[in-house]
Protein backbone atom coordinates (compact mmCIF):
# COMPACT_ATOMS: atom_id res chain seq x y z
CA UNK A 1 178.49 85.19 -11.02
CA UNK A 2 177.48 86.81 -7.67
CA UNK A 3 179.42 89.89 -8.60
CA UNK A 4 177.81 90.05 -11.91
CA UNK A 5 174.84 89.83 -10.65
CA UNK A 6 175.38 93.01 -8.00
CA UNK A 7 177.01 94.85 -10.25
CA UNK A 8 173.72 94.53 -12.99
CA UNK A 9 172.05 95.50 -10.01
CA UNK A 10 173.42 98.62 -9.10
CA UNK A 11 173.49 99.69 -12.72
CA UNK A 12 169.92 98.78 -13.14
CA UNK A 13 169.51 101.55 -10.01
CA UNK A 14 171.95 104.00 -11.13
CA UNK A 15 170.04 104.00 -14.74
CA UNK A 16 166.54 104.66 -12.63
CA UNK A 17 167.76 107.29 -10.72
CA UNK A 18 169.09 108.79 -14.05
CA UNK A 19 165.56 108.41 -15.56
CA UNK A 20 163.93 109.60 -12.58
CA UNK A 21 166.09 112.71 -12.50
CA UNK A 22 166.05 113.43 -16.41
CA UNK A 23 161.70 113.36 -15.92
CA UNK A 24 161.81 115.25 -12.45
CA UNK A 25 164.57 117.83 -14.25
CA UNK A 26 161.88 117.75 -17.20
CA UNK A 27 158.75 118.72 -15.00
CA UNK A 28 160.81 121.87 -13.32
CA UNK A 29 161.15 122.98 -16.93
CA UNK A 30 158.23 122.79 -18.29
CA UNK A 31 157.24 124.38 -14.49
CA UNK A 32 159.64 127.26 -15.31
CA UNK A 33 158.32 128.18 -18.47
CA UNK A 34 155.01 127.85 -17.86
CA UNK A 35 155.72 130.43 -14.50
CA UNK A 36 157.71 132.65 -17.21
CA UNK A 37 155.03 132.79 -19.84
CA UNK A 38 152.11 133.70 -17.45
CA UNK A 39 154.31 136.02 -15.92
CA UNK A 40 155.03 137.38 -19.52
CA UNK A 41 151.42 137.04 -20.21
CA UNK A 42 150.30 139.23 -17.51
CA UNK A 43 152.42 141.80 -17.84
CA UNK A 44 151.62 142.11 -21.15
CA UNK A 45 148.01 142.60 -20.56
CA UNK A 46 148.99 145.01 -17.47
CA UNK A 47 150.72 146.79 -20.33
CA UNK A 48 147.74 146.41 -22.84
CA UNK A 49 145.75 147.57 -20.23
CA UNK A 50 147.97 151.01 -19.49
CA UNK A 51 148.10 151.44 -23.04
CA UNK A 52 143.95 151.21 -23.91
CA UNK A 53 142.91 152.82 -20.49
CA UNK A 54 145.89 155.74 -20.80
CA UNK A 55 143.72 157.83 -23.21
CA UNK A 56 140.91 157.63 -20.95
């Protein structure tokens, strides 16, 4: 039973360090796109800007 018992253990720790990766793996992605969109977003208004303030 004892080696049961360590084994559901170290499975029950394996599976939360699985969890904790998938969510911290999760939060760098959402991170990354987020940085990528605003990154996107400014250069787009850089651009917008150029592109209204050019004829000036």
């Amino acid at each position: 039973m004892a080696h049961t018992e360590e084994f559901h253990e170290k499975l029950e720790k394996i599976n939360f360090f699985k969890s904790w990766i998938s969510a911290f793996e999760l939060i760098v992605a959402i991170l990354t796109v987020g940085m990528v969109t605003i990154n996107c977003m400014k250069q787009g208004l850089h651009l917008f800007h150029l592109f209204l303030g050019g004829g000036h």
